[in-house]
C-alpha atoms as a PDB file:
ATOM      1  CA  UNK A   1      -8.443  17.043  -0.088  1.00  0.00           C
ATOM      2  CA  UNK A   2     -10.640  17.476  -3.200  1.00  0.00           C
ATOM      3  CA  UNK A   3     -10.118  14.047  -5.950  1.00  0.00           C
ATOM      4  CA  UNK A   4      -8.195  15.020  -8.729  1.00  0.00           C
ATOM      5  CA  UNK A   5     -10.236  14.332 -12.002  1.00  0.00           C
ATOM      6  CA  UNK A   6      -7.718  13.253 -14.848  1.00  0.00           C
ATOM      7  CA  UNK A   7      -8.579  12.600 -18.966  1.00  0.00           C
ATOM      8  CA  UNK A   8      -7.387   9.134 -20.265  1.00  0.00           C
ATOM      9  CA  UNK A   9      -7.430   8.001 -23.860  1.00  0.00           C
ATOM     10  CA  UNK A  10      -8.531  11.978 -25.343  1.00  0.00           C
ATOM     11  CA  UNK A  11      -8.703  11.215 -29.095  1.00  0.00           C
ATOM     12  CA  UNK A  12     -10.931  13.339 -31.433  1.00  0.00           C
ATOM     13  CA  UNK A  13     -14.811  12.301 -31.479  1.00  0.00           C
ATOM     14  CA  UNK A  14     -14.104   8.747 -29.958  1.00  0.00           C
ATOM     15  CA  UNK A  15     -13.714   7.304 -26.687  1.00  0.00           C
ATOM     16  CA  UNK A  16     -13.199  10.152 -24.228  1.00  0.00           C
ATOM     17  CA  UNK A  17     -12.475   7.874 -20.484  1.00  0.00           C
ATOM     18  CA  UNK A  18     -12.820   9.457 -17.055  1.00  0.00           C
ATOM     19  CA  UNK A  19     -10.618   8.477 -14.243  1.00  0.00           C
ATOM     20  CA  UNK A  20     -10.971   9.288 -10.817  1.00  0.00           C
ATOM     21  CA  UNK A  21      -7.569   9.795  -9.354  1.00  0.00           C
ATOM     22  CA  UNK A  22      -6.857  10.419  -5.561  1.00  0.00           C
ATOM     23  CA  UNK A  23      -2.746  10.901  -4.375  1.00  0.00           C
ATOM     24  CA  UNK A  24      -2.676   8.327  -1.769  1.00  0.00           C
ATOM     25  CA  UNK A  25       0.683   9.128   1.077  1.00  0.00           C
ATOM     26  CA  UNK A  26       2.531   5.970   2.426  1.00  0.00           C
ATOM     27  CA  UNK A  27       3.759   6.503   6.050  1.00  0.00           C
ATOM     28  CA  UNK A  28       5.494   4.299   8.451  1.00  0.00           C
ATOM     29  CA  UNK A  29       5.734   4.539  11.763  1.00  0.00           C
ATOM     30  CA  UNK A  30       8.912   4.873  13.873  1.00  0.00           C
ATOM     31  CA  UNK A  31       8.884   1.038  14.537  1.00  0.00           C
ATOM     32  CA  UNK A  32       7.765   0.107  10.779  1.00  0.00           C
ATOM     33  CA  UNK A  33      11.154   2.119   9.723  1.00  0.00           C
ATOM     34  CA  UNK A  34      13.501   0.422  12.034  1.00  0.00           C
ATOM     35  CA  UNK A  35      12.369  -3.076  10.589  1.00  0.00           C
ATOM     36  CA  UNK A  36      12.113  -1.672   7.134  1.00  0.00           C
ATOM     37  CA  UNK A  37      15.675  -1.034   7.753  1.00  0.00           C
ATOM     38  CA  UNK A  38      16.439  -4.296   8.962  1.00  0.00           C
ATOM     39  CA  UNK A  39      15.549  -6.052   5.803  1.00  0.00           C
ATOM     40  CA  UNK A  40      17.859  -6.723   2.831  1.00  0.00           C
ATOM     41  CA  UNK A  41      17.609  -4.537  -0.141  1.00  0.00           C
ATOM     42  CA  UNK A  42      15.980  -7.250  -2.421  1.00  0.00           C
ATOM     43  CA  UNK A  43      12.963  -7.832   0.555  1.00  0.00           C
ATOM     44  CA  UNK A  44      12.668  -3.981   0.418  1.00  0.00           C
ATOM     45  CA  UNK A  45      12.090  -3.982  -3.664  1.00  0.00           C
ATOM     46  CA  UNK A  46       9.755  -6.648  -3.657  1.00  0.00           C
ATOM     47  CA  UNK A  47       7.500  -5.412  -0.623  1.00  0.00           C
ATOM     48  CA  UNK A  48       8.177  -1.184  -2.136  1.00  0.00           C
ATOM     49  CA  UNK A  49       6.763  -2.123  -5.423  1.00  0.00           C
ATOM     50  CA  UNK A  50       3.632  -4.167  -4.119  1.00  0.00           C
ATOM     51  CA  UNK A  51       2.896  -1.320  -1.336  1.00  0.00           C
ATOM     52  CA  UNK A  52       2.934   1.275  -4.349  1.00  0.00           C
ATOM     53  CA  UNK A  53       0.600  -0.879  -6.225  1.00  0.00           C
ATOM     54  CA  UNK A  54      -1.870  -1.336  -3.452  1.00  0.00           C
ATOM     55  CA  UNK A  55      -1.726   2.595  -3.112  1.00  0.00           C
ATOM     56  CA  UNK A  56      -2.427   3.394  -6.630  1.00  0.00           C
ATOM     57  CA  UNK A  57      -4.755   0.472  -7.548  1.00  0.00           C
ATOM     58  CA  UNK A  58      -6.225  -0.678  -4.265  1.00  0.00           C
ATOM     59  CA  UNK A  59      -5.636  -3.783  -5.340  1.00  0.00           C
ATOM     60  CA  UNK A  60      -3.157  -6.845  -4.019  1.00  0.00           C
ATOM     61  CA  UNK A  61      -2.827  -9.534  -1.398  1.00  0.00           C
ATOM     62  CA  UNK A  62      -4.676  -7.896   1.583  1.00  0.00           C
ATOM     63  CA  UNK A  63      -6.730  -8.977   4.163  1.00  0.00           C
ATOM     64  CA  UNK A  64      -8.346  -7.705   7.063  1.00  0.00           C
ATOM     65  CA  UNK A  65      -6.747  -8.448  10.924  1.00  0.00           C
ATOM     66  CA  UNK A  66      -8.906 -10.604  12.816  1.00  0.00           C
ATOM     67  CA  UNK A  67      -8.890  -9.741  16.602  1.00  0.00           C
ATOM     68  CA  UNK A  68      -7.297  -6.376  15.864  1.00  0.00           C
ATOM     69  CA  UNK A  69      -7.816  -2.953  13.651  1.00  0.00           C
ATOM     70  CA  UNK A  70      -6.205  -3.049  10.252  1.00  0.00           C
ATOM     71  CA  UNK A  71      -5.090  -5.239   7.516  1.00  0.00           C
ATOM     72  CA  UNK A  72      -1.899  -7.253   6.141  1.00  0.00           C
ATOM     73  CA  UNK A  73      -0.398  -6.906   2.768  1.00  0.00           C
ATOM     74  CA  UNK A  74       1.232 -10.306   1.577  1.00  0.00           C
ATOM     75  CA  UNK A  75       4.410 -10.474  -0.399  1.00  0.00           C
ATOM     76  CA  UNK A  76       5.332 -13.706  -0.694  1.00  0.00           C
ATOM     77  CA  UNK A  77       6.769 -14.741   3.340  1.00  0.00           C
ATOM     78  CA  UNK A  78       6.711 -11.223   4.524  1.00  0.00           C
ATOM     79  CA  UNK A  79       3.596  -9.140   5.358  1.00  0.00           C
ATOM     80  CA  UNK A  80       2.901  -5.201   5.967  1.00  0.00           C
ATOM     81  CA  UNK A  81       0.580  -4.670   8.181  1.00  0.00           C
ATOM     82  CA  UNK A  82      -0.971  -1.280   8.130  1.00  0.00           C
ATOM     83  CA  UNK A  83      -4.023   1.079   8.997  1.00  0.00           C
ATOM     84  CA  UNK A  84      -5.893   3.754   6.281  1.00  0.00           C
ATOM     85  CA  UNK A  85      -6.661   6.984   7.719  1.00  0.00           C
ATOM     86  CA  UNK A  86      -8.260   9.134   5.044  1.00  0.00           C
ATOM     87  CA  UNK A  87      -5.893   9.176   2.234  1.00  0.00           C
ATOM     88  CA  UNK A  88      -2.660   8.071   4.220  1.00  0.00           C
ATOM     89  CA  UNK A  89      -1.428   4.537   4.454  1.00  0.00           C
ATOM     90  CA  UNK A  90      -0.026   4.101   8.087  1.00  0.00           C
ATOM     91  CA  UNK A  91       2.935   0.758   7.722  1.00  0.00           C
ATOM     92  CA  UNK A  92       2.841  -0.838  11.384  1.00  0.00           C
ATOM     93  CA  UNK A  93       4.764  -3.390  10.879  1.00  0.00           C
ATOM     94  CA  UNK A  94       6.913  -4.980   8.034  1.00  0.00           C
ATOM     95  CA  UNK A  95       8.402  -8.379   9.001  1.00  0.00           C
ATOM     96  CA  UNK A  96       8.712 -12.173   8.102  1.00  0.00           C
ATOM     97  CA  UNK A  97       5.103 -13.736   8.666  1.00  0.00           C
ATOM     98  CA  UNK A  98       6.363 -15.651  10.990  1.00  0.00           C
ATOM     99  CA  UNK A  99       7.236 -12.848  13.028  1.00  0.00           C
ATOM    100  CA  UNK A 100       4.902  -9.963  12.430  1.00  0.00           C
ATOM    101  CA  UNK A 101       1.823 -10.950  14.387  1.00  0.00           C
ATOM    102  CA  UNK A 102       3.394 -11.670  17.905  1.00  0.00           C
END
């Protein structure tokens, strides 16, 4: 998959800005879902909009796994932790932190 190319901030003989966009897909695997599921609505929210973020900015609280392949994304007690394969974010895991690394 080719990057999309996209114009931002076109005005007439000024400041013309270039910005490299690339659709990023956020998957979860059969065990991410069922504890996805498991959480209330509100947990769901807060961790949906921070995962979105992290897919179209590459920015937010992540870190790489020490000991094992992938990283964590933080959101506030819980934690996503998840694998990039090309343009695909693979979710893990999606649970309280005290529970997500056993």
């Amino acid at each position: 998959m080719s990057p999309h190319i996209a114009f931002c901030n076109i005005e007439v003989d000024i400041n013309i800005a270039i910005c490299n966009i690339t659709k990023v897909e956020i998957v979860f695997t059969s065990a991410a879902t069922r504890q996805w599921l498991n959480l209330s609505a509100d947990v769901r929210q807060r961790i949906d909009a921070k995962l979105v973020e992290f897919a179209r900015t590459g920015q937010g609280n992540v870190k790489r796994l020490k000991g094992r392949a992938g990283a964590r994304l933080r959101v506030g007690d819980w934690r996503v932790v998840f694998y990039i394969e090309r343009n695909t974010i693979i979710v893990a895991a999606v649970g309280h932190r005290r529970e997500i690394y056993d």
